[in-house]
C-alpha atoms as a PDB file:
ATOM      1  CA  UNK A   1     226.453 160.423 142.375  1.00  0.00           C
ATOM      2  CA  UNK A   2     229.242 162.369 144.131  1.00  0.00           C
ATOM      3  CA  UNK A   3     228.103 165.499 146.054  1.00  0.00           C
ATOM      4  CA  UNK A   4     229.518 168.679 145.855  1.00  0.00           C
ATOM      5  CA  UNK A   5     230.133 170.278 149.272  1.00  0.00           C
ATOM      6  CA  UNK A   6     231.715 173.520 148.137  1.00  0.00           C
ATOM      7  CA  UNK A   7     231.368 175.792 145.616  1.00  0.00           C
ATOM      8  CA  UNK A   8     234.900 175.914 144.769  1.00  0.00           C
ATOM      9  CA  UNK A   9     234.799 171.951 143.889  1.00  0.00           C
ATOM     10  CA  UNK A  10     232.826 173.041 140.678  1.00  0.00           C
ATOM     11  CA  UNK A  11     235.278 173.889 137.760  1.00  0.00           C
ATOM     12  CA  UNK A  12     234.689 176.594 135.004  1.00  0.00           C
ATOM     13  CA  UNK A  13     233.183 174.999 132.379  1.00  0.00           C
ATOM     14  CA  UNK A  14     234.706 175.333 128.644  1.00  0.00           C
ATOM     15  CA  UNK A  15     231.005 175.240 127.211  1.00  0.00           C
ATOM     16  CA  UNK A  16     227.432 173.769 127.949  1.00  0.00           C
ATOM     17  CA  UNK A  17     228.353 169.924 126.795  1.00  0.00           C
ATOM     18  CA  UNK A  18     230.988 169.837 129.509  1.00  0.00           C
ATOM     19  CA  UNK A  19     228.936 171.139 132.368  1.00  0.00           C
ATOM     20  CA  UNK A  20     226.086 168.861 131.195  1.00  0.00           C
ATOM     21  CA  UNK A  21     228.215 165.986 131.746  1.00  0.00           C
ATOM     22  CA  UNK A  22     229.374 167.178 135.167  1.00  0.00           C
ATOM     23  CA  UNK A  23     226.265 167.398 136.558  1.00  0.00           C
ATOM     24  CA  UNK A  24     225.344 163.981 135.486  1.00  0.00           C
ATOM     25  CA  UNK A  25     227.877 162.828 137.464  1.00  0.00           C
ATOM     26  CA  UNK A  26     227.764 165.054 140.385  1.00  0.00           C
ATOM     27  CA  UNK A  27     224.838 166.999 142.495  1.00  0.00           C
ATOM     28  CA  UNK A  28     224.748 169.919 145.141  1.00  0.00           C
ATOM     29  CA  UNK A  29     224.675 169.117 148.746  1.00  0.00           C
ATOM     30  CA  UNK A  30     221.797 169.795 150.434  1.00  0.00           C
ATOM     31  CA  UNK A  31     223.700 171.879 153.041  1.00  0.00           C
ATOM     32  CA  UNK A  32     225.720 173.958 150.928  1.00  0.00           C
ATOM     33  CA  UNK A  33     222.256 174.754 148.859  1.00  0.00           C
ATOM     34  CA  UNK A  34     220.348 175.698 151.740  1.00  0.00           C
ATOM     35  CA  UNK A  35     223.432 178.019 152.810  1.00  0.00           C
ATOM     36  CA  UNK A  36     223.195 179.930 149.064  1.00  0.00           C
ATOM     37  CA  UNK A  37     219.341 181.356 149.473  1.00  0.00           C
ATOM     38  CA  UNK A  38     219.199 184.242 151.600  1.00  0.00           C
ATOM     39  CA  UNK A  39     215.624 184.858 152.695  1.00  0.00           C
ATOM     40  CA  UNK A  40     215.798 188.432 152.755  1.00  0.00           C
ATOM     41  CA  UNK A  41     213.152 190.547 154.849  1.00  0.00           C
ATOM     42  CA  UNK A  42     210.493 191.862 152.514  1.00  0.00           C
ATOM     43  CA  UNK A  43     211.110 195.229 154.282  1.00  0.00           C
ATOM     44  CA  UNK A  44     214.260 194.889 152.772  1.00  0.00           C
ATOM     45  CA  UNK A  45     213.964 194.201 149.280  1.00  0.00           C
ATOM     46  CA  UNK A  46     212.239 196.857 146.231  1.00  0.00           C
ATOM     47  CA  UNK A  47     210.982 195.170 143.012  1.00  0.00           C
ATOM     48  CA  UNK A  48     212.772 195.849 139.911  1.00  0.00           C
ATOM     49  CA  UNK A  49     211.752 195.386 136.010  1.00  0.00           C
ATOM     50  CA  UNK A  50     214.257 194.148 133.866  1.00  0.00           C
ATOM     51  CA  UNK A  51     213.838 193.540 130.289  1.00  0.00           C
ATOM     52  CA  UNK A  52     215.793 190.417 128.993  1.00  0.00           C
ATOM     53  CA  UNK A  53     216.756 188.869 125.713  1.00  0.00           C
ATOM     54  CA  UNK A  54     213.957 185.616 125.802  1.00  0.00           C
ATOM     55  CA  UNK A  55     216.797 183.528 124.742  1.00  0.00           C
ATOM     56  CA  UNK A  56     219.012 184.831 127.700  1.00  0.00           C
ATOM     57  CA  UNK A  57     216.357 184.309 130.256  1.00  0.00           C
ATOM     58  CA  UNK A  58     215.865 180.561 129.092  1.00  0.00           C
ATOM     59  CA  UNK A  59     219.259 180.224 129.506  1.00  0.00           C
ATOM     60  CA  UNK A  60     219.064 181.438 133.249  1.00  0.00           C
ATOM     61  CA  UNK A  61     216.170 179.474 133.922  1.00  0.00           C
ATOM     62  CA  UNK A  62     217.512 176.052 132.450  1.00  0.00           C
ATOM     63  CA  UNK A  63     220.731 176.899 134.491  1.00  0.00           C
ATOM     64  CA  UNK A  64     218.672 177.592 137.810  1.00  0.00           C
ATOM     65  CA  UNK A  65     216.850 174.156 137.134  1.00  0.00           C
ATOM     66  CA  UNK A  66     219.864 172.241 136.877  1.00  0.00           C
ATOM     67  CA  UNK A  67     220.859 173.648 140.120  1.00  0.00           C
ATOM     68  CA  UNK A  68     217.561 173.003 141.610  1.00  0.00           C
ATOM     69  CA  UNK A  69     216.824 176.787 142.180  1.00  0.00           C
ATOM     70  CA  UNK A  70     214.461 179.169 141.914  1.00  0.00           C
ATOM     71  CA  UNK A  71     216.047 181.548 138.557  1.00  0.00           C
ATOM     72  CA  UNK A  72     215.256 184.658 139.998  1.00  0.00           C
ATOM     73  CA  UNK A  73     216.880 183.668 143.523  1.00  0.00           C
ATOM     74  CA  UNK A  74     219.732 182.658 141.685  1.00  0.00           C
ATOM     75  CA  UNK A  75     220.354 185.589 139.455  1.00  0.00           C
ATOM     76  CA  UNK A  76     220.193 187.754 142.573  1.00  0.00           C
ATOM     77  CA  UNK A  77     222.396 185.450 144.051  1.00  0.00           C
ATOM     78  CA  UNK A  78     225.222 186.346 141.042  1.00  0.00           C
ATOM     79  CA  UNK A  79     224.380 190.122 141.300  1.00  0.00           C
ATOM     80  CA  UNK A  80     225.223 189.542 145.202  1.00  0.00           C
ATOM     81  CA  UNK A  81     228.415 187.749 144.077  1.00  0.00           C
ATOM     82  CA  UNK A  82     229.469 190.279 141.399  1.00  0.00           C
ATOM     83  CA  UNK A  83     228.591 193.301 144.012  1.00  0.00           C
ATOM     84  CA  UNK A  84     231.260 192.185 146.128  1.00  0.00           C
ATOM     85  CA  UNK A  85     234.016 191.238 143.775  1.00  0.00           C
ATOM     86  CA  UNK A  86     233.409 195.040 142.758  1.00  0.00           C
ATOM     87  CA  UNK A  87     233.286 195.879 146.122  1.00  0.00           C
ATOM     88  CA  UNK A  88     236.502 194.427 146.768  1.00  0.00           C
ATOM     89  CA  UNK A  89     238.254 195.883 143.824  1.00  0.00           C
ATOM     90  CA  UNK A  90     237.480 199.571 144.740  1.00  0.00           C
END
C-alpha cells in the first residue's frame, strides 16, 4: 500500500468509484494525519446545531471513515479550509 505524505498527492476525484479505487491502493500517513486534527482549547470552541440532509451526513461520515477520522473533526477541518480560501480572496 503506498502512503500518501501530502495532501496535494491526492487527485480530485471524477466520482465515488474512482476514489474508492484509490484508496484501495493507497492510505494516509500517520504523520500527515496527526498534523490535520487541531485539538482546539475547549475555551475556544462554542457548540453549534446544524440540521443536515440524512443522506448528506452519511455521506460525510462514510468519507471521514475512509480517512480514518472522526466526521465532525473533519467537516470542521473543510470549514477551516474553505474559511481561508475566502479569506484569501477578500
Amino acid at each position: 500500500m503506498n502512503a500518501i505524505n501530502r495532501w496535494s498527492e491526492i487527485p480530485e476525484f471524477p466520482d465515488e468509484e474512482t476514489e474508492a479505487r484509490f484508496w484501495e491502493a493507497n492510505e494516509l500517513d500517520g504523520r500527515l494525519m496527526a498534523t490535520s486534527v487541531h485539538e482546539a482549547d475547549s475555551r475556544e470552541s462554542t457548540t453549534i446545531t446544524l440540521r443536515f440532509d440524512p443522506r448528506m451526513l452519511s455521506r460525510i461520515k462514510r468519507i471521514a471513515r475512509s480517512r480514518y477520522l472522526n466526521y465532525q473533526s473533519m467537516m470542521k477541518q473543510w470549514l477551516a479550509e474553505r474559511l481561508e480560501d475566502e479569506m484569501r480572496k477578500l
